[in-house]
Protein backbone atom coordinates (compact mmCIF):
# COMPACT_ATOMS: atom_id res chain seq x y z
CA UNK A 1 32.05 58.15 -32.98
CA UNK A 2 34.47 59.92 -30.86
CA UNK A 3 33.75 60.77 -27.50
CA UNK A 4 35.51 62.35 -24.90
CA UNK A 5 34.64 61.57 -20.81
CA UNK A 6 36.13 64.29 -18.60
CA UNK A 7 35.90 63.16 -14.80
CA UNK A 8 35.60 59.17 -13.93
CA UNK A 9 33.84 59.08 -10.82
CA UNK A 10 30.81 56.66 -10.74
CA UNK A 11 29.14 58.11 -13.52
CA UNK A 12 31.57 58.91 -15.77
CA UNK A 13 33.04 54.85 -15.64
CA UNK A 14 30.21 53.45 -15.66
CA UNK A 15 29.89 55.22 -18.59
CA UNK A 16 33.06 54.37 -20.27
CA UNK A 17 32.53 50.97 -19.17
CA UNK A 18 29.00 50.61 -21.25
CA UNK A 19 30.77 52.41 -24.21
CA UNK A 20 33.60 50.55 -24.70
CA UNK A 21 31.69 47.01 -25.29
CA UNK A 22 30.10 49.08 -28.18
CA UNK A 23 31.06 49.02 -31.28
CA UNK A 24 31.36 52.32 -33.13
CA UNK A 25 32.76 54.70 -30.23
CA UNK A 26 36.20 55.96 -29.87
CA UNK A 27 36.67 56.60 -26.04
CA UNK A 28 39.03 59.09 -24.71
CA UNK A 29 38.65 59.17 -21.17
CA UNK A 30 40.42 62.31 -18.73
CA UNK A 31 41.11 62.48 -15.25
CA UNK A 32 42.97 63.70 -12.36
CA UNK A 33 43.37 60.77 -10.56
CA UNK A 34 46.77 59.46 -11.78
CA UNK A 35 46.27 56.04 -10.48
CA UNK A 36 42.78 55.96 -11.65
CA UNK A 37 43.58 56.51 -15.09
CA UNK A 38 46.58 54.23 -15.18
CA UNK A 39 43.99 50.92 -13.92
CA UNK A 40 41.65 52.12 -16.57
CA UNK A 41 44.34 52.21 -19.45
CA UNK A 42 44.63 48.44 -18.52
CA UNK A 43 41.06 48.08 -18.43
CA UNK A 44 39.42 49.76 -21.08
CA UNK A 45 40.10 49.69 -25.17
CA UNK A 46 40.58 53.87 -24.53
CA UNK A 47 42.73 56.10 -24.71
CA UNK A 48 43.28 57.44 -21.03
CA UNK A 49 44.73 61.05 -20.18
CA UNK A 50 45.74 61.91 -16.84
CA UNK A 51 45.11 65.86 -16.55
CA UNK A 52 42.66 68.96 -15.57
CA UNK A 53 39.84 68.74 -18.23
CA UNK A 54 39.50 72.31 -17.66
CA UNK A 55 42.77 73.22 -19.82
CA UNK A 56 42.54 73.37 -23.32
CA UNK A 57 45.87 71.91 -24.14
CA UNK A 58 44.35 69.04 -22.69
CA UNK A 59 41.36 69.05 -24.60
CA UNK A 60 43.37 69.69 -27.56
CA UNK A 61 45.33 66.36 -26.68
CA UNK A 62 42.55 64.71 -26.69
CA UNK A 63 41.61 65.23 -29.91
CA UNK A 64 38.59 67.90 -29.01
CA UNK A 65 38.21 69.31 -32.39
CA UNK A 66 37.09 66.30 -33.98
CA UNK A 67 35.37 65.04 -31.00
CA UNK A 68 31.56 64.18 -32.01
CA UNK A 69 30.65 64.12 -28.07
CA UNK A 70 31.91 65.09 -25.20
CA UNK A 71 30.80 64.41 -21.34
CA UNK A 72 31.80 66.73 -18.28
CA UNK A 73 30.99 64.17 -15.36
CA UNK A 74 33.77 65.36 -12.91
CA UNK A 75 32.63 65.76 -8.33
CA UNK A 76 32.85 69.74 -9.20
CA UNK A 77 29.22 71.59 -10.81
CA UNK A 78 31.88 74.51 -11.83
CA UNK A 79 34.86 71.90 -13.40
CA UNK A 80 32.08 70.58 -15.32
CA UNK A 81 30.67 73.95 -16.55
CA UNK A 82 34.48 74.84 -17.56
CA UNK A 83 34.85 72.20 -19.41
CA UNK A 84 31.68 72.25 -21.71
CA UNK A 85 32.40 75.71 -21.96
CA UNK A 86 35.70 74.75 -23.44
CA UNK A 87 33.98 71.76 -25.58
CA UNK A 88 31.35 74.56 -27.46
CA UNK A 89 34.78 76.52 -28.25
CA UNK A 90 36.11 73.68 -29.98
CA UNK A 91 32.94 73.42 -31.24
CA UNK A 92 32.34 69.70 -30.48
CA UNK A 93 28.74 69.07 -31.53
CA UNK A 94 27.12 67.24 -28.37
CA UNK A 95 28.18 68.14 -25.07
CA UNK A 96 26.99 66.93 -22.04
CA UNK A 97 27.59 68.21 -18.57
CA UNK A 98 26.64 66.59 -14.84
CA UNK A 99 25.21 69.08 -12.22
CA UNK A 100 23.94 68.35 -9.02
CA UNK A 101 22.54 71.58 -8.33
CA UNK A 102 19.56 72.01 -10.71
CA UNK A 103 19.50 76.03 -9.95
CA UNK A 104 22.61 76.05 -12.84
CA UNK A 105 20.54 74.03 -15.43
CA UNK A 106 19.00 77.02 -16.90
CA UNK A 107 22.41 79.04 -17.15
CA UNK A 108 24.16 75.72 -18.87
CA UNK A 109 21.59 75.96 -21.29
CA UNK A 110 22.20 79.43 -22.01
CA UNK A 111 26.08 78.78 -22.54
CA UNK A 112 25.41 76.63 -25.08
CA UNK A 113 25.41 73.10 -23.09
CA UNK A 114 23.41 70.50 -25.31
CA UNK A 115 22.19 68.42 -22.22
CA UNK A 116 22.37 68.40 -18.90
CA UNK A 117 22.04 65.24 -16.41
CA UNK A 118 21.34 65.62 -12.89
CA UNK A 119 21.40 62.54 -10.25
CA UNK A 120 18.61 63.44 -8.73
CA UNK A 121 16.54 64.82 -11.83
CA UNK A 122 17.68 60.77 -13.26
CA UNK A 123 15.96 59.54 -9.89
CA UNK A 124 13.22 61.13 -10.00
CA UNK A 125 12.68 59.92 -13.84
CA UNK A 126 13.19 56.84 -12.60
CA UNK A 127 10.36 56.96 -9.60
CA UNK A 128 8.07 58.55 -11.85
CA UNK A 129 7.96 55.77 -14.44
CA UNK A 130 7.43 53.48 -11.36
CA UNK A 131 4.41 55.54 -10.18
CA UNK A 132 2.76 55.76 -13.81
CA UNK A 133 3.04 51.90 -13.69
CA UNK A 134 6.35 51.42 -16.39
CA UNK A 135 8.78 49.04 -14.74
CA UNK A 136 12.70 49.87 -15.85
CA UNK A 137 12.44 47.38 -18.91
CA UNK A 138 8.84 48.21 -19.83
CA UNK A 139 9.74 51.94 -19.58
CA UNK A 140 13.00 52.32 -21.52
CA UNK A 141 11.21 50.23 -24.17
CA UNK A 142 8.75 52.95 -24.98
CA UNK A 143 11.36 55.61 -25.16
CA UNK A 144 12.77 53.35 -27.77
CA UNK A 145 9.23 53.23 -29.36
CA UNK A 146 9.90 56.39 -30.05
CA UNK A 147 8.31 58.42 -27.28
CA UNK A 148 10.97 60.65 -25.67
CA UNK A 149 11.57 62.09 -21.68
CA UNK A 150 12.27 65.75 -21.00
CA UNK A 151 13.78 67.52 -18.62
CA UNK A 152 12.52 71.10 -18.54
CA UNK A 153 12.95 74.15 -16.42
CA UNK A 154 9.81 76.25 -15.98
CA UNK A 155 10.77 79.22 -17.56
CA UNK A 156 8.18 81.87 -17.71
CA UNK A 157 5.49 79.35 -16.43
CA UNK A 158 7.09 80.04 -13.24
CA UNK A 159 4.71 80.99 -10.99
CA UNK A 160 1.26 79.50 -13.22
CA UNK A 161 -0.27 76.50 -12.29
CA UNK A 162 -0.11 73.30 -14.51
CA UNK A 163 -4.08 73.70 -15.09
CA UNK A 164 -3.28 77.01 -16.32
CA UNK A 165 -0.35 75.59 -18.91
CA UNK A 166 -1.79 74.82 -22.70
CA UNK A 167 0.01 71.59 -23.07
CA UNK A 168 -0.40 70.82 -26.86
CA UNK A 169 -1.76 66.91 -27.13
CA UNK A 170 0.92 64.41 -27.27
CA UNK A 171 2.55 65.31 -24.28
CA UNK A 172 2.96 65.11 -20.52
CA UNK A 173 4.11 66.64 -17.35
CA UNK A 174 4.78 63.26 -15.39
CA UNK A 175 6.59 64.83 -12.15
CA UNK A 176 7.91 67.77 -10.64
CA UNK A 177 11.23 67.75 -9.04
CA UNK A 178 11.78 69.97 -6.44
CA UNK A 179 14.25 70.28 -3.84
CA UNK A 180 15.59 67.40 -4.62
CA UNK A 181 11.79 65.53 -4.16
CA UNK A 182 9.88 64.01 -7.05
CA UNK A 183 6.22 65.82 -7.02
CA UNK A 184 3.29 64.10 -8.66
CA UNK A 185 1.80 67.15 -10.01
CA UNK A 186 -2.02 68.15 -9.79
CA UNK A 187 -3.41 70.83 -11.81
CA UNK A 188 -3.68 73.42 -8.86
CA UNK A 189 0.36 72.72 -8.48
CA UNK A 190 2.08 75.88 -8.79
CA UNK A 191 5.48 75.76 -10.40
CA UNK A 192 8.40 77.01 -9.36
CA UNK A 193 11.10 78.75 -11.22
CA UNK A 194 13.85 76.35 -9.59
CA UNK A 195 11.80 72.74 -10.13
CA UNK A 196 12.58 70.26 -13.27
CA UNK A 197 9.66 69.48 -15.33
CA UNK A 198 9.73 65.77 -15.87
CA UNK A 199 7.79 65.17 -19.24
CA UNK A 200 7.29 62.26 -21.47
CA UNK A 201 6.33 63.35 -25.33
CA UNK A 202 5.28 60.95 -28.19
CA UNK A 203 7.83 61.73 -30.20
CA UNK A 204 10.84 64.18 -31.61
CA UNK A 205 8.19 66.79 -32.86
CA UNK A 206 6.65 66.81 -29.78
CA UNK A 207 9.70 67.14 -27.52
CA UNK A 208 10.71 70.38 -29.87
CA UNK A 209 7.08 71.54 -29.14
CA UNK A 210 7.77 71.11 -25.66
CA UNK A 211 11.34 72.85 -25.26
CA UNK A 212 9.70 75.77 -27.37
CA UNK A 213 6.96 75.67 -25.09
CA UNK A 214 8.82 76.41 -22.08
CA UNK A 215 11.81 78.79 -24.12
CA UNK A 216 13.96 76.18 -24.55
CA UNK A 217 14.78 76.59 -28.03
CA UNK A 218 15.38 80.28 -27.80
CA UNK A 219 12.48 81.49 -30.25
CA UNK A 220 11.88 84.61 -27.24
CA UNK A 221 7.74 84.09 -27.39
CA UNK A 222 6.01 81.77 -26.13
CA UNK A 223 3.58 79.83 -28.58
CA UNK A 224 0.71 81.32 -27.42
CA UNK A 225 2.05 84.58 -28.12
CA UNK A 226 2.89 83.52 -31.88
């Protein structure tokens, strides 16, 4: 599997770093840092490109086109927007792009950005599994069972309170994250249209159910208007 990891700050080597004791993945790591990339060359089985992520010559160089992933984690919300812009062109099938500022999640989506990660959305993941009583081991072991998180924008819920929200069974709003804050939601919380839904479903079918729930998946109704 080839991926490509555009901007190695502390995500995007720790990152690399996990991949490249994996077998399977072909790691092609950019950055603008020249001395970064030449103590990473040493470091890592990768190859390492010193460059702007955001030009497509670049992306070319790194082999783009046949790319199966690639993963905008530079400091900059709009370098990283660039460059998964640029990845969907050469139509690399799973791209991935770091923004801090949650507000941009819904307009990523609507480029065409697969996923988005957000520090602070992956924080408050991690304090709501706490506060439902998973500890980190206990917790990534039942996404591995085959229950899934979600990270969902509002959408037209905006506004509604989650008593008011049909959730079909089999899933479940676990937090709200907003301004940066986890929420433990109650039913008479009213959602905003810039918080993150944190939701754990039981399984794939259920996560679609949920992104097509909340317009995710670009049907343009909402289920209860099917």
């Amino acid at each position: 599997m080839r991926v490509i990891i555009a901007g190695l700050g502390d995500i995007g080597t720790q990152l690399a770093e996990d991949l490249t004791v994996q077998k399977g993945f072909e790691l092609v790591l950019i950055d603008q840092n020249q001395e970064k990339c030449e103590m990473l060359s040493e470091e890592y089985d990768a190859l390492v490109l010193h460059g702007d992520g955001t030009e497509p010559e670049l992306l070319e160089s790194a082999g783009a086109r046949d790319a199966d992933a690639l993963i905008a984690t530079t400091n900059s919300d709009a370098l990283n927007m660039v460059i998964a812009i640029l990845a969907k062109k050469f139509n690399v099938p799973k791209v991935v792009a770091k923004l801090n500022k949650t507000s941009l999640r819904a307009t990523a989506r609507e480029l065409g950005v697969d996923h988005v990660i957000s520090p602070k959305v992956s924080a408050a993941t991690e304090i709501s599994s706490l506060l439902h009583g998973y500890d980190i081991l206990d917790f990534s072991l039942l996404v591995q069972g085959g229950a899934r998180l979600v990270e969902i924008s509002p959408g037209e819920f905006a506004g509604d309170k989650i008593k008011d929200i049909d959730l079909p069974e089999g899933m479940l709003i676990t937090s709200v994250l907003r301004e940066g804050v986890a929420v433990i939601p109650r039913g008479n919380t009213e959602l905003n249209e810039e918080d993150i839904l944190i939701i754990i479903t039981e399984n794939e079918k259920r996560e679609d159910q949920a992104k097509e729930l909340f317009g995710e998946l670009q049907t343009g109704k909402r289920p209860d208007q099917m």
